[in-house]
C-alpha atoms as a PDB file:
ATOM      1  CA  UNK A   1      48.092 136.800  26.379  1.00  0.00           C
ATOM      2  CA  UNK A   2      51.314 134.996  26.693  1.00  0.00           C
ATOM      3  CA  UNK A   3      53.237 137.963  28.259  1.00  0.00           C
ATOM      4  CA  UNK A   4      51.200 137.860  31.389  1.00  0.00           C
ATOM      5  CA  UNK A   5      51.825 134.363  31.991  1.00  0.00           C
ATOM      6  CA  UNK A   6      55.450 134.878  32.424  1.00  0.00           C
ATOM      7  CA  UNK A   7      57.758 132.005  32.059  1.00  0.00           C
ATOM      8  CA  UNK A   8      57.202 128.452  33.159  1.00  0.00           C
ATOM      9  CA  UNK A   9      59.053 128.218  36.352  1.00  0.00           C
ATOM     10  CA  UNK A  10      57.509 131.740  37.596  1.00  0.00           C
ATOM     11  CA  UNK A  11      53.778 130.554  36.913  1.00  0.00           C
ATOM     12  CA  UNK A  12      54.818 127.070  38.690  1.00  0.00           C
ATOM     13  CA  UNK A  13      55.854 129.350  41.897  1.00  0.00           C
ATOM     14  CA  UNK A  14      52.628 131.466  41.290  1.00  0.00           C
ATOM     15  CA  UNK A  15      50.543 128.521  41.571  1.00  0.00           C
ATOM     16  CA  UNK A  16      51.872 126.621  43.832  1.00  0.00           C
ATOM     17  CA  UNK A  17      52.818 129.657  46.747  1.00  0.00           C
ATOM     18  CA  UNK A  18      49.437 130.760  45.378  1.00  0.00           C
ATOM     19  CA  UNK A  19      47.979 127.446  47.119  1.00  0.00           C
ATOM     20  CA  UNK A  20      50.022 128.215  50.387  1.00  0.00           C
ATOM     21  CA  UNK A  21      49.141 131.428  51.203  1.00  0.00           C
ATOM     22  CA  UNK A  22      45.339 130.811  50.211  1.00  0.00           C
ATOM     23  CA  UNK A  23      45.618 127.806  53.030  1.00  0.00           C
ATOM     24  CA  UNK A  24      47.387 130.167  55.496  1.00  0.00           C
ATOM     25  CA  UNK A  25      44.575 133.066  54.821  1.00  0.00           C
ATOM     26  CA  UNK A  26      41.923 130.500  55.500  1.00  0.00           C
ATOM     27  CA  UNK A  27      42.531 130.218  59.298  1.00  0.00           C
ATOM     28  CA  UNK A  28      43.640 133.929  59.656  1.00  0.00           C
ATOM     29  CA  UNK A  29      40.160 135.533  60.558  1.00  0.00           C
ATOM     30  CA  UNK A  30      39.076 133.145  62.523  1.00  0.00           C
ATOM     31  CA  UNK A  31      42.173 132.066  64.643  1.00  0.00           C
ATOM     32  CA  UNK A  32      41.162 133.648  67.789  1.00  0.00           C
ATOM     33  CA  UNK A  33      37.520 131.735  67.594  1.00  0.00           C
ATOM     34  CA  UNK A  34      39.754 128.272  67.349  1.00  0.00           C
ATOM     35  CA  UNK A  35      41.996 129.457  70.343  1.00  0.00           C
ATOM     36  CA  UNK A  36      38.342 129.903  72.061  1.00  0.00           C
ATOM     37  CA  UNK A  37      37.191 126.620  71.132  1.00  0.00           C
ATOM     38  CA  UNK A  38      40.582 125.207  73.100  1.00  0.00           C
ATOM     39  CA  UNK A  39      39.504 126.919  76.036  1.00  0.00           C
ATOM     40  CA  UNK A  40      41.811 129.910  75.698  1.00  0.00           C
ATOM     41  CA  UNK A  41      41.036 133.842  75.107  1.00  0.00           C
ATOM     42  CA  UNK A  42      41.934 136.296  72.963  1.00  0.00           C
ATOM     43  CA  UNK A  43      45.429 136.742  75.337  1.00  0.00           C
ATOM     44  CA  UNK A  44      46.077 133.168  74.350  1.00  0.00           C
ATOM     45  CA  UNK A  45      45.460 134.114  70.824  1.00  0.00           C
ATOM     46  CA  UNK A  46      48.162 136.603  70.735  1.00  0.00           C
ATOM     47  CA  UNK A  47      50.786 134.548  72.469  1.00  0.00           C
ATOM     48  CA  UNK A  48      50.137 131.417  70.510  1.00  0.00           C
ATOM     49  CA  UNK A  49      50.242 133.999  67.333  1.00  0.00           C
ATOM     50  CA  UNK A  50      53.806 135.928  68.469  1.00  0.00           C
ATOM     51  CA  UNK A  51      54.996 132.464  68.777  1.00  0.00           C
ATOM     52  CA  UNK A  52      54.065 131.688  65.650  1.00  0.00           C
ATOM     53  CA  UNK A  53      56.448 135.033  64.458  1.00  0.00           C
ATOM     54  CA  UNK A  54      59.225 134.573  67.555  1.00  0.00           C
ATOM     55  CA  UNK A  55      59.749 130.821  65.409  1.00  0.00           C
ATOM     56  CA  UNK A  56      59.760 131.953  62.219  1.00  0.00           C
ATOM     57  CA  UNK A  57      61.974 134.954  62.885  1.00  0.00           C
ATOM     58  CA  UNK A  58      64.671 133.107  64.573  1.00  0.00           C
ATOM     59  CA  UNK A  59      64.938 130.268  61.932  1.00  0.00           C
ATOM     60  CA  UNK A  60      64.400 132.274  58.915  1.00  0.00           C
ATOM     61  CA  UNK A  61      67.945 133.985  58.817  1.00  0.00           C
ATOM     62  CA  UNK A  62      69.633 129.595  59.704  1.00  0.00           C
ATOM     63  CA  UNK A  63      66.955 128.923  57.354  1.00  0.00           C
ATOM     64  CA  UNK A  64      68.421 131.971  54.667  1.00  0.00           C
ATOM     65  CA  UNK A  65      71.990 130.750  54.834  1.00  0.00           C
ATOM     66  CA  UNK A  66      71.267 127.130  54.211  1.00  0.00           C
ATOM     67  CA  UNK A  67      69.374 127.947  51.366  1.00  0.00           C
ATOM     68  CA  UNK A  68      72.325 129.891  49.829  1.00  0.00           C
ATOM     69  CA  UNK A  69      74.539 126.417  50.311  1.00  0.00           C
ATOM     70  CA  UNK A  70      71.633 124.452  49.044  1.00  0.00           C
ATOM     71  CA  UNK A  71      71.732 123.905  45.270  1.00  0.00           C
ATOM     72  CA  UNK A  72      68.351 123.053  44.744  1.00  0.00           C
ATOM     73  CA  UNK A  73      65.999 125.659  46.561  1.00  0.00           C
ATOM     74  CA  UNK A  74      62.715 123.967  45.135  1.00  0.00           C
ATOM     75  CA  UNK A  75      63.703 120.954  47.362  1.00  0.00           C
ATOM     76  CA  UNK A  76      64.020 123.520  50.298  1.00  0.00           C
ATOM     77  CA  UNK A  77      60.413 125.096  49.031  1.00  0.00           C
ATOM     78  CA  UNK A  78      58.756 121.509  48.530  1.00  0.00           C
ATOM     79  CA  UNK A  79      59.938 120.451  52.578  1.00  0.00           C
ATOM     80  CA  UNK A  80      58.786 123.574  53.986  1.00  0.00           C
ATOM     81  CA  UNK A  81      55.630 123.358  51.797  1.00  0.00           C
ATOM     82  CA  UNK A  82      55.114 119.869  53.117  1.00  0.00           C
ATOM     83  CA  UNK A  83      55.966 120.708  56.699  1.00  0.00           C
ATOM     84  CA  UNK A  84      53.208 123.072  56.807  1.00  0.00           C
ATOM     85  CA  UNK A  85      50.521 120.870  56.070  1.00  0.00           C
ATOM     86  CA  UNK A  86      52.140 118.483  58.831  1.00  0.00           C
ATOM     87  CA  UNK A  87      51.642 121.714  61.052  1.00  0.00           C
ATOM     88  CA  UNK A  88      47.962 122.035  59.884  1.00  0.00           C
ATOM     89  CA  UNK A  89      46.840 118.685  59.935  1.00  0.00           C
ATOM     90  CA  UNK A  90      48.395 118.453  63.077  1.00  0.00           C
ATOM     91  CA  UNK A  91      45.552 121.226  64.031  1.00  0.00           C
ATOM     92  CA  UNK A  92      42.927 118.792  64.508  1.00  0.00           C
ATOM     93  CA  UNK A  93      45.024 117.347  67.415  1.00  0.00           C
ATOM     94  CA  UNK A  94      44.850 120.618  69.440  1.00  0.00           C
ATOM     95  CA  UNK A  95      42.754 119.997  72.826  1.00  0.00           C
ATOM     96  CA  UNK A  96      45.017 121.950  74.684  1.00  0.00           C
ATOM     97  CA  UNK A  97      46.829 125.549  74.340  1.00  0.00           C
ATOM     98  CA  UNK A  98      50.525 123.506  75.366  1.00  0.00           C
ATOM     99  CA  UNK A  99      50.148 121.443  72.474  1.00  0.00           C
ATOM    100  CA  UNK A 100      48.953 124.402  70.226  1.00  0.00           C
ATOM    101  CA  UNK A 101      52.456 126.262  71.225  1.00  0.00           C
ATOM    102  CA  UNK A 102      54.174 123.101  69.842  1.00  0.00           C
ATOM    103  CA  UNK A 103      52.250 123.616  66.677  1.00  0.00           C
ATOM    104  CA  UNK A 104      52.653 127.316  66.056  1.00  0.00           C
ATOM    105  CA  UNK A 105      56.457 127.072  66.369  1.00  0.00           C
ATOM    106  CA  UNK A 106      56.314 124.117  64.015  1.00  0.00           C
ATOM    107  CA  UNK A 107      54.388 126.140  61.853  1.00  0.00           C
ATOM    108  CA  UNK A 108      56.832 129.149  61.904  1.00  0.00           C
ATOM    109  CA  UNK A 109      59.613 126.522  61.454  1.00  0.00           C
ATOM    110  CA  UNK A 110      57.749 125.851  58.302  1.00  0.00           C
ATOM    111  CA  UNK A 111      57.151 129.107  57.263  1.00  0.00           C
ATOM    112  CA  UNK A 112      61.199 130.133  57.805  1.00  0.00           C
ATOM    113  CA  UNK A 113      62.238 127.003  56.137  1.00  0.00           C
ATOM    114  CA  UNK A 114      60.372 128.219  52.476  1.00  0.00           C
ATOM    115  CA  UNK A 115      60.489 131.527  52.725  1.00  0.00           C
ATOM    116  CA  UNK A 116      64.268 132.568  52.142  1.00  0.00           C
ATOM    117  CA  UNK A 117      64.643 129.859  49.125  1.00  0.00           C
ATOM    118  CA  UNK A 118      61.106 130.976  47.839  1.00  0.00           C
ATOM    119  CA  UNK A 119      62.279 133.839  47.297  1.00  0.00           C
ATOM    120  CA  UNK A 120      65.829 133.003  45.992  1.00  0.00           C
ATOM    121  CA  UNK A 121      64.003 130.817  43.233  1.00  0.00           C
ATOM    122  CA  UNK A 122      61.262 133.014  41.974  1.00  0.00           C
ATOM    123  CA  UNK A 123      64.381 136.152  41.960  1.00  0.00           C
ATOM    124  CA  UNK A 124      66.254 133.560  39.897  1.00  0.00           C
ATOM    125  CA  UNK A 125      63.718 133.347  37.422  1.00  0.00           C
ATOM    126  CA  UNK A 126      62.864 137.199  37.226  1.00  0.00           C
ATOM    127  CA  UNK A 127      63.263 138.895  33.665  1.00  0.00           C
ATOM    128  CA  UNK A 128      65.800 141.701  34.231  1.00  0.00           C
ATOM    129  CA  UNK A 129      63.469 144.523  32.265  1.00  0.00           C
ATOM    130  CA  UNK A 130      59.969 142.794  34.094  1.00  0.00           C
ATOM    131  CA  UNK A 131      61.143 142.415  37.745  1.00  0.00           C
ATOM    132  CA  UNK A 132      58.686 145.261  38.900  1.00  0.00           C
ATOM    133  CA  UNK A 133      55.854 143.338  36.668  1.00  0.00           C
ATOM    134  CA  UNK A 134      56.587 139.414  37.701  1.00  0.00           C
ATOM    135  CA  UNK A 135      57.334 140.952  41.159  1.00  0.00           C
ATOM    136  CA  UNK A 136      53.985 142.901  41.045  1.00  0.00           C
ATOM    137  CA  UNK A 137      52.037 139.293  40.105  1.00  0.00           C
ATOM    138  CA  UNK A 138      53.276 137.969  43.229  1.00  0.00           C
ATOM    139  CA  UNK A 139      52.205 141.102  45.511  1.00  0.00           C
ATOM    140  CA  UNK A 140      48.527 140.367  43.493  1.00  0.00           C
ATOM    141  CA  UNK A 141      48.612 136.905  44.312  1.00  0.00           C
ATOM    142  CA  UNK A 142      49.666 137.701  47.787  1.00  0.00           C
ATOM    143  CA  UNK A 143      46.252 139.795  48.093  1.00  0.00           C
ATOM    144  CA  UNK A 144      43.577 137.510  45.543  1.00  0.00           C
ATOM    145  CA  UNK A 145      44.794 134.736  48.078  1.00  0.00           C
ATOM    146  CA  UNK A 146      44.183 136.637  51.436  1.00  0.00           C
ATOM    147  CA  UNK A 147      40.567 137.895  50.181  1.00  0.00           C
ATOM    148  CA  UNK A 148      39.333 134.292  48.844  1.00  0.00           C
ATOM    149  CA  UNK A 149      41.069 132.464  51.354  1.00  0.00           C
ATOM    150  CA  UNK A 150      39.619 134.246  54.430  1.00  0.00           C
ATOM    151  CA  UNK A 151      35.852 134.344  52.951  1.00  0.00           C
ATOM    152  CA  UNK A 152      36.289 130.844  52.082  1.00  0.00           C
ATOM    153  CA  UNK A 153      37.946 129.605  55.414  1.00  0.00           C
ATOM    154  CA  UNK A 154      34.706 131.264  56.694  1.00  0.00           C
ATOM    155  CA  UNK A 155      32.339 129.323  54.976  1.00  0.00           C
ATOM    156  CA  UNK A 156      34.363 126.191  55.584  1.00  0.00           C
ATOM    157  CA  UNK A 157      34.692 126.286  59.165  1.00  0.00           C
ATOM    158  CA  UNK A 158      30.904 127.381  59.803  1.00  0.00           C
ATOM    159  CA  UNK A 159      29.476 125.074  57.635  1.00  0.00           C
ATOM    160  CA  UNK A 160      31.942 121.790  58.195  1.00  0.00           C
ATOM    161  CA  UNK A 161      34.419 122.759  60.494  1.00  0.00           C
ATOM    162  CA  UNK A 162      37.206 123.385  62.055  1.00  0.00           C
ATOM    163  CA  UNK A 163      38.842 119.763  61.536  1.00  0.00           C
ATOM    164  CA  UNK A 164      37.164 119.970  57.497  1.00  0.00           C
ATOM    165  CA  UNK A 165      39.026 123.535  56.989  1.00  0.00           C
ATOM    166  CA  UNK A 166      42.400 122.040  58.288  1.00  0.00           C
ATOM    167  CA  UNK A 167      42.126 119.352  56.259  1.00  0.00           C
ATOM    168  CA  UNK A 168      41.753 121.336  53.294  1.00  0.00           C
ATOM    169  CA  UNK A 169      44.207 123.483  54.247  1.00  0.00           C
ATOM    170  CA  UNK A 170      46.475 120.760  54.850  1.00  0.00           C
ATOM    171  CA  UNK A 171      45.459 119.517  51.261  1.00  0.00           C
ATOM    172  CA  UNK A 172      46.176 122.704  49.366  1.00  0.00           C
ATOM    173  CA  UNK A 173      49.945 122.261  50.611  1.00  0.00           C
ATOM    174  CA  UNK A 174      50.273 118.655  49.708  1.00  0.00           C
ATOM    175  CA  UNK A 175      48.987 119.585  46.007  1.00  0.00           C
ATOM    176  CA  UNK A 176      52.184 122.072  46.265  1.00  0.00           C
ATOM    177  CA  UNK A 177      54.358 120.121  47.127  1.00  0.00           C
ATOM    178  CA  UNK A 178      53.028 117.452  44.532  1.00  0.00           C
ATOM    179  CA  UNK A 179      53.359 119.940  41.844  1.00  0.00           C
ATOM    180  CA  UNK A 180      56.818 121.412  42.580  1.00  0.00           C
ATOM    181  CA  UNK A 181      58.666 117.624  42.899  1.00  0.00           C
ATOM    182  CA  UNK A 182      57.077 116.818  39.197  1.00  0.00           C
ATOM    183  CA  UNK A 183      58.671 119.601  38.167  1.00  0.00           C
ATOM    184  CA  UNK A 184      61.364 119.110  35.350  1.00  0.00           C
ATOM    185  CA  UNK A 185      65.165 119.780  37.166  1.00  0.00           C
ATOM    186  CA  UNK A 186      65.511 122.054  33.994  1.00  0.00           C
ATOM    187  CA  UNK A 187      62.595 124.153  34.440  1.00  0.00           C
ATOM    188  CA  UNK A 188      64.017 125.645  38.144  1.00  0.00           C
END
């Protein structure tokens, strides 16, 4: 059993980017009925949503390069982690589709902040002759976290809430960022 569990820093980054992309997946299907609930449309949906991308892709290369001068990348991981639960608690704020623009490009800020040293830290920690295998657990992460995360955001949001599933969404990033910072300097 222990050689699917990989090696302690790699099941840390499974877990915890496990967490963040179950939270992200929760609001995915069900974005556009939010955006309705503001008062916009499904036009709104998809600008607030390519703003969202327009953020994230212009920050992520900045975002790339500092994280190459950066020594520790889990510190880079942990702010970006933590930013993105600002970004969803700051969801049950949104009256207006202004102040949900504001959001989504804090949100994509978020997103471009992690991403690049994410991905620099779990490469790090890749096994030369497993790379296709520990890259493989993170492409099945990727997809366990999209199915349970939109049928649960579902559930969530009908039965409690929008304000209940950002909260919990909010939640699952602040346990991330909880677990990374405990984290042992040697183990990353």
């Amino acid at each position: 059993m222990k050689h699917l569990l990989f090696n302690k820093a790699l099941r840390i980054l499974l877990i915890t980017n496990g967490l963040i992309l179950l939270s992200g997946a929760m609001f995915g299907p069900i974005y556009a009925l939010f955006v309705e609930e503001i008062g916009g449309d499904l036009l709104s949906a998809g600008l607030t949503g390519g703003i969202f991308a327009l953020a994230a892709g212009l920050t992520t290369l900045v975002a790339g390069r500092y994280a190459d001068k950066f020594k520790r990348d889990e510190y880079i991981v942990a702010g970006g982690y933590a930013l993105l639960g600002t970004g969803f608690l700051l969801y049950t704020a949104v009256h207006s589709l202004l102040f949900l623009f504001a959001v989504q490009i804090l949100i994509g800020f978020a997103e471009a902040m992690y991403s690049p040293a994410f991905d620099a830290l779990y490469s790090r920690h890749i096994t030369k002759k497993k790379a296709g295998r520990e890259w493989g657990a993170w492409e099945s992460m990727n997809y366990f976290s999209a199915a349970l995360g939109a049928a649960l955001g579902g559930v969530v949001a009908s039965f409690l809430g929008f304000s209940a599933l950002f909260v919990m969404m909010a939640s699952l990033c602040f346990i991330s960022v909880f677990i990374i910072l405990r984290v042992p300097k040697r183990v990353f």
